[in-house]
C-alpha atoms as a PDB file:
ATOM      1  CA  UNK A   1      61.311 123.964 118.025  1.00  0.00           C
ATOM      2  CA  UNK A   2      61.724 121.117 115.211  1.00  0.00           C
ATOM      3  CA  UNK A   3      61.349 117.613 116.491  1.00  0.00           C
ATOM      4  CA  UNK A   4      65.075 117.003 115.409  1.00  0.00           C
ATOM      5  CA  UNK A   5      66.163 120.278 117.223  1.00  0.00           C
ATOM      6  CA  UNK A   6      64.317 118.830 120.680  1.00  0.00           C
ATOM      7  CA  UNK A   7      66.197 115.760 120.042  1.00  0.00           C
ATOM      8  CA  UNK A   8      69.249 117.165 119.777  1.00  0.00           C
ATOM      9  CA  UNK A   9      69.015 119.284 122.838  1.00  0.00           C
ATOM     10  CA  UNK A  10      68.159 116.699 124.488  1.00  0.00           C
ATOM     11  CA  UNK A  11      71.260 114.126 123.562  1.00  0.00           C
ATOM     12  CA  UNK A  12      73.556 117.365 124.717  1.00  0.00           C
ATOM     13  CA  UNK A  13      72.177 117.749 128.259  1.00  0.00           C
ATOM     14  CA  UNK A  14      72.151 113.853 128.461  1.00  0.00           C
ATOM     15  CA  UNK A  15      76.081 114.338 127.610  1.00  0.00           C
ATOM     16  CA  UNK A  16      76.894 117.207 130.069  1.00  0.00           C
ATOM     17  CA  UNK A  17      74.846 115.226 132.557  1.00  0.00           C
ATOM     18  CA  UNK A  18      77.405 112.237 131.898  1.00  0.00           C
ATOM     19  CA  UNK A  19      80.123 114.463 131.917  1.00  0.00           C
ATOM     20  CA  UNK A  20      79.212 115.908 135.292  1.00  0.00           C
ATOM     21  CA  UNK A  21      79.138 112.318 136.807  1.00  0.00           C
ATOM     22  CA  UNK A  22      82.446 111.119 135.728  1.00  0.00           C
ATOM     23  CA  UNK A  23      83.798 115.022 136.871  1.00  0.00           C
ATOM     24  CA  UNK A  24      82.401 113.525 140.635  1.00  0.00           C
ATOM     25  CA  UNK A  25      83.443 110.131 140.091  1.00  0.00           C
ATOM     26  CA  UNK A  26      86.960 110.912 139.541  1.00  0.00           C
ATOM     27  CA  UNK A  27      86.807 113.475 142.203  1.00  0.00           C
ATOM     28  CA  UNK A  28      88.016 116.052 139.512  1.00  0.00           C
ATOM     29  CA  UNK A  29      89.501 118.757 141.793  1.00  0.00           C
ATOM     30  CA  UNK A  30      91.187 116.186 144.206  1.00  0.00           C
ATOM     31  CA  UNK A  31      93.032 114.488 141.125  1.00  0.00           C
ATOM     32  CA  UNK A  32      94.184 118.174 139.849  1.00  0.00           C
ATOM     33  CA  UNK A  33      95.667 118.468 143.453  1.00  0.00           C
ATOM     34  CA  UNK A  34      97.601 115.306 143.083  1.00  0.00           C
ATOM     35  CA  UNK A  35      98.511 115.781 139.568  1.00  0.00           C
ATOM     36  CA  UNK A  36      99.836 119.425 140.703  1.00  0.00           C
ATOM     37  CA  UNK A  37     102.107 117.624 143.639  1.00  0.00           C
ATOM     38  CA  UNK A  38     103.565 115.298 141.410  1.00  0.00           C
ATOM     39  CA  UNK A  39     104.580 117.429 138.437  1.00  0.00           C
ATOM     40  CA  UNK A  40     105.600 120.352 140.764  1.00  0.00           C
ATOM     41  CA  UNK A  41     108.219 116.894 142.793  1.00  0.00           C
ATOM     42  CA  UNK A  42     109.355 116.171 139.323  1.00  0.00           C
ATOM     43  CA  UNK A  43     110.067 119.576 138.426  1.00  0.00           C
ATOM     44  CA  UNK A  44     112.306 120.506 141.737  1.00  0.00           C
ATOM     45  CA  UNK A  45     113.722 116.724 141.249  1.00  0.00           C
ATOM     46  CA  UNK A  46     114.824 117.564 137.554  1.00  0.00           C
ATOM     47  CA  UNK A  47     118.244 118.385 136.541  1.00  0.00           C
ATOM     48  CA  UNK A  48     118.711 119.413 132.951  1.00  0.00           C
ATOM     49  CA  UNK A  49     115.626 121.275 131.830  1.00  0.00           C
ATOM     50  CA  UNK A  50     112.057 120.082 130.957  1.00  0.00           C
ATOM     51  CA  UNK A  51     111.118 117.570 128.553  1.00  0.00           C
ATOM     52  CA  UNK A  52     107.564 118.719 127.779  1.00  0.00           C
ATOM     53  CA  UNK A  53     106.367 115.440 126.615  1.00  0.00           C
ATOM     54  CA  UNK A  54     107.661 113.727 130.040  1.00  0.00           C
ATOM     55  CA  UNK A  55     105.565 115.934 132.086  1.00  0.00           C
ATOM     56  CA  UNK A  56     102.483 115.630 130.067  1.00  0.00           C
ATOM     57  CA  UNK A  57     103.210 111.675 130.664  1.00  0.00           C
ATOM     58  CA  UNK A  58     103.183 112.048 134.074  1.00  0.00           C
ATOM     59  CA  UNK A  59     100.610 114.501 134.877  1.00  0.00           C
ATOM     60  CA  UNK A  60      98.192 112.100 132.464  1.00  0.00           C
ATOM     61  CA  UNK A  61      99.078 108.508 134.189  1.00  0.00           C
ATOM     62  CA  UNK A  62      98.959 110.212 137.657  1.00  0.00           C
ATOM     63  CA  UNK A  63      95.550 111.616 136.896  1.00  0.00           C
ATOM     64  CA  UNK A  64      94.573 108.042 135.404  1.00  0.00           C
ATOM     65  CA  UNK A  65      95.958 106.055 138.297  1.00  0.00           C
ATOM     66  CA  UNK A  66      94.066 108.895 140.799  1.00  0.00           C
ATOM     67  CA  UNK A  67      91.048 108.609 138.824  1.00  0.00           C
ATOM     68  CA  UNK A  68      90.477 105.040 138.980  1.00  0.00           C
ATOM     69  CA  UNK A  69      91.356 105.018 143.042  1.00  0.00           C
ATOM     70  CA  UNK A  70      88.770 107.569 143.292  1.00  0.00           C
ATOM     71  CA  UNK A  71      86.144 105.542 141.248  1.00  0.00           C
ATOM     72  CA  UNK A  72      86.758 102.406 143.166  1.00  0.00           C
ATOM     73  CA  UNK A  73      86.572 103.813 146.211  1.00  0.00           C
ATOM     74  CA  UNK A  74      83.112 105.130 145.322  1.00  0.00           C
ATOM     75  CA  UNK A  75      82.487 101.619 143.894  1.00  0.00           C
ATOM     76  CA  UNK A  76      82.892 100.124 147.346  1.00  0.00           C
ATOM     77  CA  UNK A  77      81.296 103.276 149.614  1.00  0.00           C
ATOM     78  CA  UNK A  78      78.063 104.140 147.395  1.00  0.00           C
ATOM     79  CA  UNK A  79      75.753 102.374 150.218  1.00  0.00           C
ATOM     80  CA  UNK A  80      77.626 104.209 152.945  1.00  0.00           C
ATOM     81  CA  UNK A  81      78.360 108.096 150.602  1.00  0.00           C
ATOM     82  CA  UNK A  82      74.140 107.863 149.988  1.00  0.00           C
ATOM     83  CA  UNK A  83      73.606 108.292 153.967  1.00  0.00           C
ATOM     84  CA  UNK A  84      75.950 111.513 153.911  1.00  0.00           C
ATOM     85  CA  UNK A  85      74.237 114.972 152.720  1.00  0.00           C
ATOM     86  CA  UNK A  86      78.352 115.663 151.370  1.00  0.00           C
ATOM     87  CA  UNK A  87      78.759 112.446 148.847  1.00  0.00           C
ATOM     88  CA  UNK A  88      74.593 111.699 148.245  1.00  0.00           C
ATOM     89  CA  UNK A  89      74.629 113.348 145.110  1.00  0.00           C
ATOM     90  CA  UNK A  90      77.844 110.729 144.063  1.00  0.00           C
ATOM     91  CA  UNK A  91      76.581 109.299 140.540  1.00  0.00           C
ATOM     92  CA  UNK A  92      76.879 105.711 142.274  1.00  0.00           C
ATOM     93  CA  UNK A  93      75.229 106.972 145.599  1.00  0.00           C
ATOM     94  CA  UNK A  94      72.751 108.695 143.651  1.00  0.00           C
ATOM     95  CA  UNK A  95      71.948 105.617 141.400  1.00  0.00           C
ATOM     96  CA  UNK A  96      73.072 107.838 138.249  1.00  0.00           C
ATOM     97  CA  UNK A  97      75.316 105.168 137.126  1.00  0.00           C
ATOM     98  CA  UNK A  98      75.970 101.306 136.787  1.00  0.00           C
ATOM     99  CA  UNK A  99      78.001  99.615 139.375  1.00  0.00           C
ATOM    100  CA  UNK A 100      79.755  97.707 135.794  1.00  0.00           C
ATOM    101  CA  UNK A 101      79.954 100.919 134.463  1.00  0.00           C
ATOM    102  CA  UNK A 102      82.091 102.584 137.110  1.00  0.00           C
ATOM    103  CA  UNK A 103      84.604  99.022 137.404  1.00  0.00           C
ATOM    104  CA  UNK A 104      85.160  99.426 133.794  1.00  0.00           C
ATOM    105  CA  UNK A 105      86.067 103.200 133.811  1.00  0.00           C
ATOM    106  CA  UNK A 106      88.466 102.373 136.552  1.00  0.00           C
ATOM    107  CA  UNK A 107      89.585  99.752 134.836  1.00  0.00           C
ATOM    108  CA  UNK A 108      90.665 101.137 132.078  1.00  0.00           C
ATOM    109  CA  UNK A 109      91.877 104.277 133.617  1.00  0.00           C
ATOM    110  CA  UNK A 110      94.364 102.481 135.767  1.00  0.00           C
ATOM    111  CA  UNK A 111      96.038  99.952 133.246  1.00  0.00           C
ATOM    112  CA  UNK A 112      95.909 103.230 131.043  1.00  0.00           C
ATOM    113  CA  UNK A 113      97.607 105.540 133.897  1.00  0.00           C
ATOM    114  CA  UNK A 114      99.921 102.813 134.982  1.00  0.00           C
ATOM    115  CA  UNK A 115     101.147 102.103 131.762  1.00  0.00           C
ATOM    116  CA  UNK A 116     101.834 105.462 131.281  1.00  0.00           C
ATOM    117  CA  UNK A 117     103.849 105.417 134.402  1.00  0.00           C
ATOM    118  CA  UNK A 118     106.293 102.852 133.497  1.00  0.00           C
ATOM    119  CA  UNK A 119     107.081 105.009 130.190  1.00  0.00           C
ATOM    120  CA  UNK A 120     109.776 106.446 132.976  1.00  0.00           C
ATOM    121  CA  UNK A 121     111.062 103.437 135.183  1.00  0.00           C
ATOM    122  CA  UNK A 122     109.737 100.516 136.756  1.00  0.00           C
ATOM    123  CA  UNK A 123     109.867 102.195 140.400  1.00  0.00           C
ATOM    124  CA  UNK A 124     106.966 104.975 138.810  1.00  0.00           C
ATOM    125  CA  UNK A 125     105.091 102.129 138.118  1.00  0.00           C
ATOM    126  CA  UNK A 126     105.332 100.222 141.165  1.00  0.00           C
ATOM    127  CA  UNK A 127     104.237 103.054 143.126  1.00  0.00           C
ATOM    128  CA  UNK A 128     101.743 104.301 141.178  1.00  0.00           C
ATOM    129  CA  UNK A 129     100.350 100.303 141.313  1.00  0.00           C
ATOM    130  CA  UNK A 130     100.726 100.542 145.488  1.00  0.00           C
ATOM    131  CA  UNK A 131      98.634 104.121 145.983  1.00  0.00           C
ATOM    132  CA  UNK A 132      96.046 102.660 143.364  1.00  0.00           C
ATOM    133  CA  UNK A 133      96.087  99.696 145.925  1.00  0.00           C
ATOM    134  CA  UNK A 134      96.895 100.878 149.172  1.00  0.00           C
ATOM    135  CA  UNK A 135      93.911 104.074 148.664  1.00  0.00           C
ATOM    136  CA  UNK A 136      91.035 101.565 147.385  1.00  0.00           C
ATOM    137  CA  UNK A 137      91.770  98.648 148.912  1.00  0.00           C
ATOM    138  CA  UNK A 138      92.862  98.832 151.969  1.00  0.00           C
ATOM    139  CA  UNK A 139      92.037 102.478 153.874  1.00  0.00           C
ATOM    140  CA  UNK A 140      88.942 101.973 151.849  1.00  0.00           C
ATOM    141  CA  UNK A 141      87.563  99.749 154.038  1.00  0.00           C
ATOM    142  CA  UNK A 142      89.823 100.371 156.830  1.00  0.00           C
ATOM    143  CA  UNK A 143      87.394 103.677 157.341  1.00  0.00           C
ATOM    144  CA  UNK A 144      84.636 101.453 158.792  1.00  0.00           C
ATOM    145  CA  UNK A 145      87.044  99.730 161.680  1.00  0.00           C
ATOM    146  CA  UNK A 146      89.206 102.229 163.113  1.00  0.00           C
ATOM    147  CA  UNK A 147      91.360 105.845 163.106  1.00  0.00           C
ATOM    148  CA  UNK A 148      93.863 103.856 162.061  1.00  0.00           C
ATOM    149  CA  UNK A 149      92.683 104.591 158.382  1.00  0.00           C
ATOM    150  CA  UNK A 150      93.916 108.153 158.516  1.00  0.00           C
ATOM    151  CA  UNK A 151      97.880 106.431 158.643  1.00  0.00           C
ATOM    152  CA  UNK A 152      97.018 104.301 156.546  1.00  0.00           C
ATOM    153  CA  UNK A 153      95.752 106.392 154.072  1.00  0.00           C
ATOM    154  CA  UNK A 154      97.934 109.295 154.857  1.00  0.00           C
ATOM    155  CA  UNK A 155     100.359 106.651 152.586  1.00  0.00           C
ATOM    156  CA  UNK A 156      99.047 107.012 149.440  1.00  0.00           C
ATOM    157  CA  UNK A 157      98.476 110.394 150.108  1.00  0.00           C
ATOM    158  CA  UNK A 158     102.365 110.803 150.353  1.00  0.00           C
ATOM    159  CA  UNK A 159     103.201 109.003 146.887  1.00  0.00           C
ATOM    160  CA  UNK A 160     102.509 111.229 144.320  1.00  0.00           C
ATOM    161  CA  UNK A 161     105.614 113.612 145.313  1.00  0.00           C
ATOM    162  CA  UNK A 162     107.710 110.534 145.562  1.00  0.00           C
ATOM    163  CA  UNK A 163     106.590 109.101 142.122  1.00  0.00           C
ATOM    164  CA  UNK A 164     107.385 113.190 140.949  1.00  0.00           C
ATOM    165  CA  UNK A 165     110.768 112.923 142.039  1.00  0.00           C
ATOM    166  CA  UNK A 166     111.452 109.244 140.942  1.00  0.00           C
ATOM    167  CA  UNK A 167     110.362 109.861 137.458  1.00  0.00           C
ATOM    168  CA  UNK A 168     112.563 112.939 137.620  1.00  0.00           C
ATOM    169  CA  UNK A 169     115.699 110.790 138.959  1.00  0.00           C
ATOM    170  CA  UNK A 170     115.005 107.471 138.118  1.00  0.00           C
ATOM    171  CA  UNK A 171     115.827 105.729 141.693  1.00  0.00           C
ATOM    172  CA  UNK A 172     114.273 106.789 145.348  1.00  0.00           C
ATOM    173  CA  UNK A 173     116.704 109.158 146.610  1.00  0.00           C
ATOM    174  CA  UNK A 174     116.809 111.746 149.794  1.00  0.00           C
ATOM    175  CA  UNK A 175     114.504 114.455 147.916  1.00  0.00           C
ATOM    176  CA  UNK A 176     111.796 112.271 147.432  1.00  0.00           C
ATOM    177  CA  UNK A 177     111.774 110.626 150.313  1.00  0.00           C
ATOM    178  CA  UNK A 178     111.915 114.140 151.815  1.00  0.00           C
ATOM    179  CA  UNK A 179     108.911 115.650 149.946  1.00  0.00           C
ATOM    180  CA  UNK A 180     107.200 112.138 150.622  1.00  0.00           C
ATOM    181  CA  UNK A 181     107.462 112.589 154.350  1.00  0.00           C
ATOM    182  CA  UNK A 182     106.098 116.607 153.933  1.00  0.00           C
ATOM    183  CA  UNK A 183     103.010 115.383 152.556  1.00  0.00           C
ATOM    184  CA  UNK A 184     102.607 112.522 154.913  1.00  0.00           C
ATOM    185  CA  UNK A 185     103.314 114.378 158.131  1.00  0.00           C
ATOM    186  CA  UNK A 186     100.872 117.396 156.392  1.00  0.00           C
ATOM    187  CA  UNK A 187      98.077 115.156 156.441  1.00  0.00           C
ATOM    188  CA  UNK A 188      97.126 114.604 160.242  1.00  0.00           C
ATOM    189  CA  UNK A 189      96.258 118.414 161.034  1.00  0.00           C
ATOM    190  CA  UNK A 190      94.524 118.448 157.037  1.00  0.00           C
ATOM    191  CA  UNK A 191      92.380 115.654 157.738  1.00  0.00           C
ATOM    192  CA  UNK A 192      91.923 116.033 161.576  1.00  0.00           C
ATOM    193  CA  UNK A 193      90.494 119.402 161.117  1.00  0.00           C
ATOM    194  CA  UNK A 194      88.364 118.035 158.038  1.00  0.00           C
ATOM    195  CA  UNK A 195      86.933 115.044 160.506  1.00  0.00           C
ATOM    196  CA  UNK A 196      86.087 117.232 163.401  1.00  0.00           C
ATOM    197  CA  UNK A 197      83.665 119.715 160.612  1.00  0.00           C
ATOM    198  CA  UNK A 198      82.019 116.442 158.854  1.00  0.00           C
ATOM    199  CA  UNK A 199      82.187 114.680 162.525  1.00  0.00           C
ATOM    200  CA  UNK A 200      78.512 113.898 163.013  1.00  0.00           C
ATOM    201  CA  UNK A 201      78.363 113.226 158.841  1.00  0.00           C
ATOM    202  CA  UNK A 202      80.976 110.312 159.498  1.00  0.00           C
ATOM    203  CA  UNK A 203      79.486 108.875 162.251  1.00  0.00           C
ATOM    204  CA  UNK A 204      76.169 108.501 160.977  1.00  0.00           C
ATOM    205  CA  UNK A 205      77.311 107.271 157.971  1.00  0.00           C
ATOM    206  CA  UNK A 206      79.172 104.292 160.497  1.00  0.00           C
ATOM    207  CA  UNK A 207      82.789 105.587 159.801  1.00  0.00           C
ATOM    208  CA  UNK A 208      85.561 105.428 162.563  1.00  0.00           C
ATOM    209  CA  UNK A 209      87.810 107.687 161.175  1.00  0.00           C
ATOM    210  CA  UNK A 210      88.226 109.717 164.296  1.00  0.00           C
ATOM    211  CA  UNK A 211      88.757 109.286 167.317  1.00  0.00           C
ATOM    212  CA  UNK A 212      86.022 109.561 169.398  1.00  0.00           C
ATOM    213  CA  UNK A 213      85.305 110.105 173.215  1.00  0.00           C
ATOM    214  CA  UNK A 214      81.812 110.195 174.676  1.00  0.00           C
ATOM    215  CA  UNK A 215      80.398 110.199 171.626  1.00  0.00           C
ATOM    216  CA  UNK A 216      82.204 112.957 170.284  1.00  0.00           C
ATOM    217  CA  UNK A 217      85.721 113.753 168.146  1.00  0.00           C
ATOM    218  CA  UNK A 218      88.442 113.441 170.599  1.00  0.00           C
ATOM    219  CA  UNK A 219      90.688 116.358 171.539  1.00  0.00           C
ATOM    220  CA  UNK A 220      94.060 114.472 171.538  1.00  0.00           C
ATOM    221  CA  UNK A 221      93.330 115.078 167.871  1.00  0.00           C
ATOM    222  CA  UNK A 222      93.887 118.692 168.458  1.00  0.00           C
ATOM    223  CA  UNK A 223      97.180 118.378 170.605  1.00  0.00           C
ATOM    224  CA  UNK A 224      98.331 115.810 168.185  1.00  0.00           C
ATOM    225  CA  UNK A 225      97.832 118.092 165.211  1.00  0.00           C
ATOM    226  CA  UNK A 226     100.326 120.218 166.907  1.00  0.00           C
ATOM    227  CA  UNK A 227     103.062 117.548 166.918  1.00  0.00           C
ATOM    228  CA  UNK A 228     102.802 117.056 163.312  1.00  0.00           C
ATOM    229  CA  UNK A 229     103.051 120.440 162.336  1.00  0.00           C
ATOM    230  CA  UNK A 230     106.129 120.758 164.306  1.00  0.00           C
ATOM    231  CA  UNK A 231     107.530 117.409 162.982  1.00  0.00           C
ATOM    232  CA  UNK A 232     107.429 118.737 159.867  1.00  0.00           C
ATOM    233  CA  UNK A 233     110.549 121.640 160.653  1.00  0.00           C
ATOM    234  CA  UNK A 234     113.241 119.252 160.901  1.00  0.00           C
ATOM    235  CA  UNK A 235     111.683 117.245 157.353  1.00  0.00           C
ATOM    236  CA  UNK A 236     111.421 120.520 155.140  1.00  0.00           C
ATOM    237  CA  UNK A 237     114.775 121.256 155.972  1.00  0.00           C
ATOM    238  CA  UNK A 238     116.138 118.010 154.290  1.00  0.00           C
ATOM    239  CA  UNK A 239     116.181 119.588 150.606  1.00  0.00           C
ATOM    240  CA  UNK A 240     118.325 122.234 151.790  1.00  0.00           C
ATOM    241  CA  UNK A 241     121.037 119.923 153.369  1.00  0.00           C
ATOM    242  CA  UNK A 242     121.259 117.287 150.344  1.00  0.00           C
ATOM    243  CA  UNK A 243     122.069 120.619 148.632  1.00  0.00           C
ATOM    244  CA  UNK A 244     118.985 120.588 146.000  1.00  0.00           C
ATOM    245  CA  UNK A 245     117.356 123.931 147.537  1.00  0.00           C
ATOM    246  CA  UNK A 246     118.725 127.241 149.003  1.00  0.00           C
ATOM    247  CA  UNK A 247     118.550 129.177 151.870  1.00  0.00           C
ATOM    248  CA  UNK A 248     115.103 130.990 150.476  1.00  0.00           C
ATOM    249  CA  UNK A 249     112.714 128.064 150.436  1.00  0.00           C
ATOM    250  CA  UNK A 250     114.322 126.431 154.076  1.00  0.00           C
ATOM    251  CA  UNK A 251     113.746 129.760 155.844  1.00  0.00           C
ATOM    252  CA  UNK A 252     110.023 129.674 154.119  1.00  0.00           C
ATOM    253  CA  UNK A 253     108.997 126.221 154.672  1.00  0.00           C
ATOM    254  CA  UNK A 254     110.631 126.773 158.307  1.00  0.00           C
ATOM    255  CA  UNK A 255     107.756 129.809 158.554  1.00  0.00           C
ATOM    256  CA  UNK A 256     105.410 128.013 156.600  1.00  0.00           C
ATOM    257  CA  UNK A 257     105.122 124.622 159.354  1.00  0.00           C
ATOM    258  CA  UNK A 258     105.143 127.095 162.216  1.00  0.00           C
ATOM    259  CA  UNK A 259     102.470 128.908 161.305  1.00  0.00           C
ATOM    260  CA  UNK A 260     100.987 125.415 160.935  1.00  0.00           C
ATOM    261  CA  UNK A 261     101.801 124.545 164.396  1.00  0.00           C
ATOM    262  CA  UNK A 262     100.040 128.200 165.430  1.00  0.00           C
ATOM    263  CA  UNK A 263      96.819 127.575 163.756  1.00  0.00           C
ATOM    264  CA  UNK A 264      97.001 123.854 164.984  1.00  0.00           C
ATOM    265  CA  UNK A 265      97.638 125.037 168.598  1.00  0.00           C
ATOM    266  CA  UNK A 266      94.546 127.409 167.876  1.00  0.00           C
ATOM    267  CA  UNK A 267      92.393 124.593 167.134  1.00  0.00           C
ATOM    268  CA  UNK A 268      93.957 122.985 170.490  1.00  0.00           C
ATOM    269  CA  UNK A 269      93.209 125.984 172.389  1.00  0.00           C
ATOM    270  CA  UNK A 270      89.213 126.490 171.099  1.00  0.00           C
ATOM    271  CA  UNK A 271      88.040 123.389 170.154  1.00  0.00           C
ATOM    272  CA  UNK A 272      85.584 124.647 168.087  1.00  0.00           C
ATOM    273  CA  UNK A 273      84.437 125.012 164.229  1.00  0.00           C
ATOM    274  CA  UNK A 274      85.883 127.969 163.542  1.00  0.00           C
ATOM    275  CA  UNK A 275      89.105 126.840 164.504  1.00  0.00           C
ATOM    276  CA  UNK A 276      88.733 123.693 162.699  1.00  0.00           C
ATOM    277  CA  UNK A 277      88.111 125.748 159.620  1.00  0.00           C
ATOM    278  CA  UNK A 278      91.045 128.231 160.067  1.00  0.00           C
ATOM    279  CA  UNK A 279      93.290 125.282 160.588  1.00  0.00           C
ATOM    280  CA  UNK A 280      91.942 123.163 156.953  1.00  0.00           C
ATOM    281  CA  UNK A 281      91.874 126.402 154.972  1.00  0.00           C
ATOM    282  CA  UNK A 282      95.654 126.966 156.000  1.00  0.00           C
ATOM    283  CA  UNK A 283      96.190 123.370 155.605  1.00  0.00           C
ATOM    284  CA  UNK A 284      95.004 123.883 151.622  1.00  0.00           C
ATOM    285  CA  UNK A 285      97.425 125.990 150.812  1.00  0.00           C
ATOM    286  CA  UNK A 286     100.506 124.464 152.543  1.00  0.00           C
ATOM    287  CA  UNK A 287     101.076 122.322 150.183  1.00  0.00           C
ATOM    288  CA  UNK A 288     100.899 124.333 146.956  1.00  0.00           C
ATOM    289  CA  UNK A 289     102.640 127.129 148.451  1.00  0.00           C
ATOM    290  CA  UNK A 290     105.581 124.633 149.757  1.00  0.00           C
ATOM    291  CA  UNK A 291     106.478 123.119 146.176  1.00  0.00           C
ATOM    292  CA  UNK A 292     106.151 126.301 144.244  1.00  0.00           C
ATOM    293  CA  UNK A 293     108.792 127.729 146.994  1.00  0.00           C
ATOM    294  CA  UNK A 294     111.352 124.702 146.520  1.00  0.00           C
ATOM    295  CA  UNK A 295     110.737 125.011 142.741  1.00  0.00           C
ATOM    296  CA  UNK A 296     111.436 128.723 142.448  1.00  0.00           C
ATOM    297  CA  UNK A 297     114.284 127.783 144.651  1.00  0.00           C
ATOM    298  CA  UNK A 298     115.887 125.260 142.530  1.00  0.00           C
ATOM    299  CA  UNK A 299     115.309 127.797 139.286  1.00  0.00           C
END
């Protein structure tokens, strides 16, 4: 191989390499899930059909706006991600990658993202400003004082269906603050089982993100993630009686939270791992599997 040839291999794997460390540093498949939440709100929001344009707006300034939460929240944990075998191999945690570097990507990804936001109203905006804020800046650091942090950042969380539905409608109305409320109460039993698995990951990395008794997770989580699932009946049924859904998706989002509530009670029952992990793999797909239902719905 030609000097030139070696070179130029070379300046390729140097560029996947990069490539690879802004896929982490956006957190790549978590902004996909939120992009897929918001488009899929502002699709069963819609009435009139799709301006193709609109939704490429959206699903581009949410993915910004996620992006650049993601990168600053890996800005301000890289000492704390490098003492966990899940996040050591972060570009920042791994010292792949400039502290400057990563403010300016985020930087520019959120006054991008956010710009591309207000294309629809001010209220898109706004709210795409407060998860930006709310995710990196306050249950960012929240994480190191107290459980507390999974409410708080159960918030953000929540937005991107109401931004979905706002940029749909224009205003907050019923629907969003409906689908808003799904993926807030959908959180505790998500995370919860996530933070029993990565338990002894957390709390050597100094994070108080669950409760703990004796030195290990508490089991009111489990109980708890019970009561969410269940709170979540009388919420999915709030599309049907503003009239923007039919009888269909209420019956399956009914089905879909109790069998929520099962595997959560499961998880109360064992205690264990393998209840943990029935009860997050379920939790994965509730989500996904609840907006495609209202959408097909509404069509």
């Amino acid at each position: 191989m030609s000097f030139r040839a070696a070179e130029r291999e070379q300046s390729k794997s140097v560029f996947w390499l990069k490539v690879r460390d802004y896929v982490q540093l956006v957190k790549l498949r978590l902004a996909l899930t939120v992009v897929f939440s918001s488009v899929m709100a502002y699709l069963i929001g819609l009435n009139g059909s799709v301006a193709w344009q609109s939704l490429i707006i959206l699903a581009a300034g949410g993915f910004l706006v996620t992006g650049a939460a993601n990168t600053l929240n890996q800005v301000l944990e890289r000492d704390y991600d490098a003492m966990m075998k899940r996040t050591a191999d972060r570009p920042l945690a791994a010292n792949r990658m400039s502290v400057s570097e990563a403010v300016l990507a985020a930087g520019l990804m959120s006054l991008l993202g956010i710009t591309l936001l207000a294309f629809f109203n001010p209220w898109t905006a706004f709210l795409g400003t407060l998860a930006l804020v709310l995710y990196a800046f306050v249950y960012t650091p929240v994480k190191r004082i107290s459980p507390i942090a999974v409410t708080v950042g159960a918030l953000p969380g929540a937005l991107p269906t109401l931004i979905g539905v706002v940029a749909a409608q224009g205003t907050i109305t019923s629907l969003g603050l409906a689908l808003f409320f799904i993926q807030f109460l959908w959180q505790f039993p998500h995370f919860w089982s996530i933070g029993w698995l990565g338990f002894e990951d957390y709390k050597n990395a100094g994070y108080r993100l669950m409760p703990m008794k004796g030195g290990k997770p508490d089991a009111a989580v489990t109980w708890q993630s019970i009561l969410y699932a269940l709170f979540l009946i009388p919420v999915v049924m709030v599309p049907y009686y503003v009239g923007q859904t039919g009888l269909f998706s209420l019956i399956t989002l009914v089905v879909l939270s109790l069998v929520y509530a099962v595997f959560s009670w499961n998880f109360y029952r064992k205690q264990d791992r393998k209840a943990a992990l029935m009860l997050m793999f379920y939790s994965i797909s509730y989500i996904p599997l609840g907006l495609v239902v209202l959408f097909l719905d509404k069509v």
